[in-house]
N, C-alpha and C. Protein backbone atom coordinates (compact mmCIF):
# COMPACT_ATOMS: atom_id res chain seq x y z
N UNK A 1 -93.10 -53.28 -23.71
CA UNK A 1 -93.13 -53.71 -25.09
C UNK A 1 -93.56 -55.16 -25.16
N UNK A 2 -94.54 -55.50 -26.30
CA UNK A 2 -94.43 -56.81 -26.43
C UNK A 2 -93.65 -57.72 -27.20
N UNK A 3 -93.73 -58.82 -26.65
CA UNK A 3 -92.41 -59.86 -27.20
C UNK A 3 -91.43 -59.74 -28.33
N UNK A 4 -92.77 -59.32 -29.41
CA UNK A 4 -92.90 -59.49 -30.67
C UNK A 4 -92.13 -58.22 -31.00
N UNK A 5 -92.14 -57.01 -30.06
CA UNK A 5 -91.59 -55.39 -30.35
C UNK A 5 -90.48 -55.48 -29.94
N UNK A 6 -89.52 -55.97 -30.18
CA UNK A 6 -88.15 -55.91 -29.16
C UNK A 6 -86.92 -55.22 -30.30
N UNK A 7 -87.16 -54.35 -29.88
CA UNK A 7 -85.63 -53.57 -31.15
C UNK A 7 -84.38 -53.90 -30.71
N UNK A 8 -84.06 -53.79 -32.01
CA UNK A 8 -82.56 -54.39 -31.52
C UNK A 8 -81.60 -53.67 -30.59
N UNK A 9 -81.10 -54.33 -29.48
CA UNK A 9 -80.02 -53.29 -28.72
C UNK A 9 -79.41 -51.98 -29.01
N UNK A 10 -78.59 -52.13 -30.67
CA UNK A 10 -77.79 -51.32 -31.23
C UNK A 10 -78.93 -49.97 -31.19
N UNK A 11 -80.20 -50.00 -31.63
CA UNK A 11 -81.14 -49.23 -31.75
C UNK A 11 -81.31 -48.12 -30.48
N UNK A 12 -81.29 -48.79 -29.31
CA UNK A 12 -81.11 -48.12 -28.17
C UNK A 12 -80.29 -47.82 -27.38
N UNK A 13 -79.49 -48.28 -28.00
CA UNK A 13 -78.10 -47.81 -27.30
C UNK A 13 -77.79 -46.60 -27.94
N UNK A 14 -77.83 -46.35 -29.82
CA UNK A 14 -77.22 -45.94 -30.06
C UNK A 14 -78.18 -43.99 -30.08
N UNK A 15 -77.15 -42.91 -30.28
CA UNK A 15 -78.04 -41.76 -29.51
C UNK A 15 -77.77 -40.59 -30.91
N UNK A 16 -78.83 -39.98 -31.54
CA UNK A 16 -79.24 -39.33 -33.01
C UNK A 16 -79.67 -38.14 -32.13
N UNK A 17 -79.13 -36.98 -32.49
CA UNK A 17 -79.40 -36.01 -33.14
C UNK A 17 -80.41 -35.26 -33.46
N UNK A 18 -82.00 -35.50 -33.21
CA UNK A 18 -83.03 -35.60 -34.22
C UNK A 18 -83.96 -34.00 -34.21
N UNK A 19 -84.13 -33.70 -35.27
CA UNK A 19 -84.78 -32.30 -35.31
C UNK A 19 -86.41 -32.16 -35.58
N UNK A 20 -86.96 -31.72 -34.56
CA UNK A 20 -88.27 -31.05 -35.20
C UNK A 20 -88.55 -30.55 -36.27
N UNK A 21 -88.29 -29.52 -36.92
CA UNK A 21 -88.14 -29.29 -38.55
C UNK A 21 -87.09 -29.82 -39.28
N UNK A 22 -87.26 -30.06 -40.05
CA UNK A 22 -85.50 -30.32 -41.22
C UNK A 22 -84.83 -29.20 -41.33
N UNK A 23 -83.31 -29.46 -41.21
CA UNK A 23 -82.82 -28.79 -41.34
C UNK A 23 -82.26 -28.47 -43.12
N UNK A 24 -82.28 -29.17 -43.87
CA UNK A 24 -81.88 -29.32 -44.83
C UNK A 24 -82.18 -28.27 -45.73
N UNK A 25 -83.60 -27.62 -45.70
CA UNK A 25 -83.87 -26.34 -46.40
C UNK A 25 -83.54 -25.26 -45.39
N UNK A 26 -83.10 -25.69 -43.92
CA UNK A 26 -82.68 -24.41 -43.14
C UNK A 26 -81.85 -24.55 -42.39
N UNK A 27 -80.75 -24.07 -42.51
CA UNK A 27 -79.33 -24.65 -42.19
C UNK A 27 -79.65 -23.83 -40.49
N UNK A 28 -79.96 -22.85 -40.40
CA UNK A 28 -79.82 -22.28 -38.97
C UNK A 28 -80.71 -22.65 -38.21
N UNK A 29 -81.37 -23.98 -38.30
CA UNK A 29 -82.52 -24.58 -37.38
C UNK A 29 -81.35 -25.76 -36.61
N UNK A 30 -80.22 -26.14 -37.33
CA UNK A 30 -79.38 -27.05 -36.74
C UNK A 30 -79.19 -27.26 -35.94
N UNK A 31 -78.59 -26.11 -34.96
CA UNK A 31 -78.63 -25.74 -33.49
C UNK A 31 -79.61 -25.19 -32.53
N UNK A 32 -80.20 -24.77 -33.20
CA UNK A 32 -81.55 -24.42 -31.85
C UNK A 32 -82.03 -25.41 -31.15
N UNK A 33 -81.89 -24.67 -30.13
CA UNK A 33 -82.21 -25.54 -29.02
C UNK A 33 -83.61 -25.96 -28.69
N UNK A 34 -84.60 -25.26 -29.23
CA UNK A 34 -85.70 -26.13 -29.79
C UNK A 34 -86.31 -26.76 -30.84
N UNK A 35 -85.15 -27.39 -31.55
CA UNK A 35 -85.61 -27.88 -32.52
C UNK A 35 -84.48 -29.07 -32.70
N UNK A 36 -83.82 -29.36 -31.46
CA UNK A 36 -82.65 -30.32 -31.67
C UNK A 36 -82.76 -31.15 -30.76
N UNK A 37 -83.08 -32.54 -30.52
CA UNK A 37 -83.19 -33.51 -29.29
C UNK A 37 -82.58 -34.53 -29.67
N UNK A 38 -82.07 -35.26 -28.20
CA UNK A 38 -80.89 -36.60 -28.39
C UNK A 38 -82.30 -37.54 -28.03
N UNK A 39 -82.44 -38.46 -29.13
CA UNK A 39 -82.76 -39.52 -28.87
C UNK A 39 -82.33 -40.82 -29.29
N UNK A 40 -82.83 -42.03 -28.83
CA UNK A 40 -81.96 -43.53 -29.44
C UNK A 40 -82.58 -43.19 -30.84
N UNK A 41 -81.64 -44.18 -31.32
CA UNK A 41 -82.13 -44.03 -32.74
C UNK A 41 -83.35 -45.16 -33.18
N UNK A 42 -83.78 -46.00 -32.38
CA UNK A 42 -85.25 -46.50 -32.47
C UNK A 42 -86.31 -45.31 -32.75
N UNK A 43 -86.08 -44.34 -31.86
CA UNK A 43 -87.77 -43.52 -31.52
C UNK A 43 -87.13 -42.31 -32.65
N UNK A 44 -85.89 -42.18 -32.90
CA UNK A 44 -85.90 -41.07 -34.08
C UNK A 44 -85.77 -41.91 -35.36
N UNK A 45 -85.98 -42.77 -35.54
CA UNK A 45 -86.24 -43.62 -37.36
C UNK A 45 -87.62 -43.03 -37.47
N UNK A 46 -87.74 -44.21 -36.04
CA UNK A 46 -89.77 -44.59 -36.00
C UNK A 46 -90.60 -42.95 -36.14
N UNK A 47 -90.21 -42.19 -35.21
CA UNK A 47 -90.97 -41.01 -35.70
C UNK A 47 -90.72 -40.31 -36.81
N UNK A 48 -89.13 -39.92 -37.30
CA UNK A 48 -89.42 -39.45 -38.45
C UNK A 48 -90.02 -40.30 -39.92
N UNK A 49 -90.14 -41.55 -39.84
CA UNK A 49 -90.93 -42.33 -40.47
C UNK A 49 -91.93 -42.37 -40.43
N UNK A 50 -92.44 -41.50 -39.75
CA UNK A 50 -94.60 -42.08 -39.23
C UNK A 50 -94.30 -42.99 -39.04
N UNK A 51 -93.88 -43.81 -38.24
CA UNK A 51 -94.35 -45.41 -37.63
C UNK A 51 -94.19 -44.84 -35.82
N UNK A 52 -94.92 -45.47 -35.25
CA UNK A 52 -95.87 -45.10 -33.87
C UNK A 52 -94.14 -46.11 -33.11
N UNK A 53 -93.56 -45.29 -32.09
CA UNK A 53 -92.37 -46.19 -31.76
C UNK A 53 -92.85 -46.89 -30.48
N UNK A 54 -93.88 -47.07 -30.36
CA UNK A 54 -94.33 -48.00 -29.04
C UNK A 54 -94.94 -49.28 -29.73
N UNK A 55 -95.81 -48.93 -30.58
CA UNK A 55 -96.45 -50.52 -31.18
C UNK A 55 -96.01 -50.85 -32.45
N UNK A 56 -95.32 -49.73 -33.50
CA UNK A 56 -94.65 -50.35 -34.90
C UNK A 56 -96.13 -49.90 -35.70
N UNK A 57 -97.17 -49.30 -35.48
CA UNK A 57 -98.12 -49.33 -36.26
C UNK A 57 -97.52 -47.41 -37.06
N UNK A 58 -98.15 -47.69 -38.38
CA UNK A 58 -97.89 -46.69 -38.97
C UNK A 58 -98.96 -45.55 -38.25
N UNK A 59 -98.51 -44.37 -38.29
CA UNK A 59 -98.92 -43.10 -37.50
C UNK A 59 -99.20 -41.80 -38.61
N UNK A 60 -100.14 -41.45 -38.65
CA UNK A 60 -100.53 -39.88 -38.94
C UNK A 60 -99.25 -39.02 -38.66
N UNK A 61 -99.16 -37.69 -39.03
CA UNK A 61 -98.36 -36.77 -39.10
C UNK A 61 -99.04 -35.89 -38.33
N UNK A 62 -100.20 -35.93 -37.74
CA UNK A 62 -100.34 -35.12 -36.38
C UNK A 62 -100.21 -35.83 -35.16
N UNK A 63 -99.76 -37.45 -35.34
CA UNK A 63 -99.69 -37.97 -34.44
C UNK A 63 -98.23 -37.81 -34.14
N UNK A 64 -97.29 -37.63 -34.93
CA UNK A 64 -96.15 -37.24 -35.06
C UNK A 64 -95.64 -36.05 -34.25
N UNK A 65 -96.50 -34.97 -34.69
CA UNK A 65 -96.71 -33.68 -34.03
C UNK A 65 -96.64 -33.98 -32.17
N UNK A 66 -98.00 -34.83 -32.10
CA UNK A 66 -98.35 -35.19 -30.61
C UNK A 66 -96.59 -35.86 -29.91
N UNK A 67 -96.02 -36.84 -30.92
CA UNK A 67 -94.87 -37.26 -30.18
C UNK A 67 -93.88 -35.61 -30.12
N UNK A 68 -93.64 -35.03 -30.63
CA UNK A 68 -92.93 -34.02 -30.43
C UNK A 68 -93.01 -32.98 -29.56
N UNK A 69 -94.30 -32.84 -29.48
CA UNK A 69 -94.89 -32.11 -28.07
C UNK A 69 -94.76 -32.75 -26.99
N UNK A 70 -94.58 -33.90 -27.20
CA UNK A 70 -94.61 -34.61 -25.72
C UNK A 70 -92.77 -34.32 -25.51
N UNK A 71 -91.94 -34.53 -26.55
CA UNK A 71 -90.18 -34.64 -26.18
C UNK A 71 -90.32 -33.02 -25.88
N UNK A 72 -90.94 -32.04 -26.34
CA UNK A 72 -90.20 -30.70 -26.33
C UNK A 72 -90.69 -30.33 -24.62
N UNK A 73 -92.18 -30.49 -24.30
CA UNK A 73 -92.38 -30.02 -23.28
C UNK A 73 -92.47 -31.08 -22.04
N UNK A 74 -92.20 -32.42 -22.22
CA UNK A 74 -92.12 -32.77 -21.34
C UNK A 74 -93.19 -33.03 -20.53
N UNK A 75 -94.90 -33.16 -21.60
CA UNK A 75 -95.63 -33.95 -21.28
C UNK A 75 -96.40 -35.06 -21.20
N UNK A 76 -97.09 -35.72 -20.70
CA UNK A 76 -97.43 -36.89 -21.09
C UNK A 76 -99.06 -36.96 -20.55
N UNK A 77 -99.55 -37.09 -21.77
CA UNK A 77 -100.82 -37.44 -22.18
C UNK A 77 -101.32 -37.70 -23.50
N UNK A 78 -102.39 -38.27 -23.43
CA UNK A 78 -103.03 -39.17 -24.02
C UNK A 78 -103.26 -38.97 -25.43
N UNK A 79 -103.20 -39.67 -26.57
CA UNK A 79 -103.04 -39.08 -27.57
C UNK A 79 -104.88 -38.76 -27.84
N UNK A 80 -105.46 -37.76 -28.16
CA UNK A 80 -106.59 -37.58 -28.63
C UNK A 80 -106.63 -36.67 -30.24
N UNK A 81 -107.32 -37.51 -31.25
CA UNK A 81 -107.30 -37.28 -32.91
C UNK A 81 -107.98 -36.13 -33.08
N UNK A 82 -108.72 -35.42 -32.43
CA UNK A 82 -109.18 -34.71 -32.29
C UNK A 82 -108.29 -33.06 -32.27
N UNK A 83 -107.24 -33.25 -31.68
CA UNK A 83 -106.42 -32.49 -30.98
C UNK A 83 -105.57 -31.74 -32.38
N UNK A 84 -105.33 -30.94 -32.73
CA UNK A 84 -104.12 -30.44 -33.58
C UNK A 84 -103.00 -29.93 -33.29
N UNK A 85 -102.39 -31.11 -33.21
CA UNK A 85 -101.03 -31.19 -31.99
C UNK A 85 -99.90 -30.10 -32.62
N UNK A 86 -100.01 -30.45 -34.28
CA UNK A 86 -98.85 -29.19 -34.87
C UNK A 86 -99.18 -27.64 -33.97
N UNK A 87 -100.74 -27.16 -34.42
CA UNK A 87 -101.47 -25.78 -33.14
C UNK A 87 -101.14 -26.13 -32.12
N UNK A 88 -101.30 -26.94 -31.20
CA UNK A 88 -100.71 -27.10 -29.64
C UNK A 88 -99.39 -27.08 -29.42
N UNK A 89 -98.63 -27.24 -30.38
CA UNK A 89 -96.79 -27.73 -30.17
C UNK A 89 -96.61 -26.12 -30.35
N UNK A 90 -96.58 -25.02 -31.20
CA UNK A 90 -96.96 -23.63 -31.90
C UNK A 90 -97.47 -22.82 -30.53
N UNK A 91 -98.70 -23.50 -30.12
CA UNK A 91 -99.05 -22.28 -29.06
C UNK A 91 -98.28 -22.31 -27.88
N UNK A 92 -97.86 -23.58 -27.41
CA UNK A 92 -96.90 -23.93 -26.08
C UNK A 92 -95.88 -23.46 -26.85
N UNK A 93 -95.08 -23.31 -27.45
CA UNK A 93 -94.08 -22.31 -27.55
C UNK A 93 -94.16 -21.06 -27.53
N UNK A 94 -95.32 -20.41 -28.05
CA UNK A 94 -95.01 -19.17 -27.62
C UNK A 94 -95.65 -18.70 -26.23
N UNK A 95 -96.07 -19.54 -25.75
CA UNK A 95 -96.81 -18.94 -24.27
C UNK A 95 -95.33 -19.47 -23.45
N UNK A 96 -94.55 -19.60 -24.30
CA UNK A 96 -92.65 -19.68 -23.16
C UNK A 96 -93.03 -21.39 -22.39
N UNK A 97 -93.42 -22.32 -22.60
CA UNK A 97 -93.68 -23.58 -22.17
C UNK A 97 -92.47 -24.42 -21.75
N UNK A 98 -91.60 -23.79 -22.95
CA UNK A 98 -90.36 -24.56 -23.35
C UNK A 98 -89.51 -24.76 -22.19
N UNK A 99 -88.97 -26.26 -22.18
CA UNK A 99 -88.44 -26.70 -21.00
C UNK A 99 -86.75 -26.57 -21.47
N UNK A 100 -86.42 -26.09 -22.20
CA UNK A 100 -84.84 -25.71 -22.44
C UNK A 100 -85.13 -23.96 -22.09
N UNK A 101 -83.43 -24.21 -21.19
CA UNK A 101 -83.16 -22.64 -21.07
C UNK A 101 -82.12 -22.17 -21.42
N UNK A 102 -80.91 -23.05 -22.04
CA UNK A 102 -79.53 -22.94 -22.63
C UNK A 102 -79.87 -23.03 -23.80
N UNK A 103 -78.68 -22.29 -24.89
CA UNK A 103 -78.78 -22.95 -26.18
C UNK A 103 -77.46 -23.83 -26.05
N UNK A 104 -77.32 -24.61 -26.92
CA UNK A 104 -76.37 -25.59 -26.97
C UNK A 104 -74.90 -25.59 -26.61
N UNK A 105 -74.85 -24.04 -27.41
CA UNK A 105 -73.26 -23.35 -27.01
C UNK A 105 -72.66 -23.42 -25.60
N UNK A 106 -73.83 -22.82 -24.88
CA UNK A 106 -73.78 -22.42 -24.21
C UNK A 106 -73.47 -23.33 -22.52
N UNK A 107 -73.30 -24.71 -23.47
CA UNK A 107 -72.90 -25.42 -22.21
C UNK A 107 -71.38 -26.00 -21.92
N UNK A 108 -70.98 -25.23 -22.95
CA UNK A 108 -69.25 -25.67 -23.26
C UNK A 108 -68.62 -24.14 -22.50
């Protein structure tokens, strides 16, 4: 990060909840286990805000997409605009990509 990007501690320390779809029009997306990730609460403001959580620059909503594909499957590459990351996040799920194999319950 540069100098100028430094979030505040509380931000990263502290650990959200954050969902791929909203749950708010769908109460049974709450718990699925693909659609529920712990992150600090820096990178879950910044993304569900469109703001890019590495440089603070405001972000597209397929760039959004691209960050979510990267938390669900656990890859990392390059962002290209070209790409229709919502279709890529959609097809890696159903070709079974998904790097969860518990649902949530299921670890208590």
């Amino acid at each position: 990060m540069t100098e100028e990007l430094q979030p505040p501690r509380w931000m990263l320390e502290q650990i959200d909840h954050a969902h791929v779809l909203p749950v708010g029009n769908n109460v049974t997306l709450t718990y699925e286990p693909t659609n529920l990730y712990c992150l600090c609460r820096w990178h879950h403001t910044h993304i569900d805000n469109l703001i890019n959580p590495l440089n603070n620059e405001p972000m597209t909503q397929n760039e959004q997409w691209y960050w979510w594909t990267r938390i669900r499957f656990k890859k990392t590459f390059a962002y290209c605009e070209d790409v229709d990351y919502e279709d890529l996040y959609n097809c890696m799920a159903e070709a079974g990509e998904d790097t969860k194999t518990k649902d949530v319950m299921s670890w208590w």
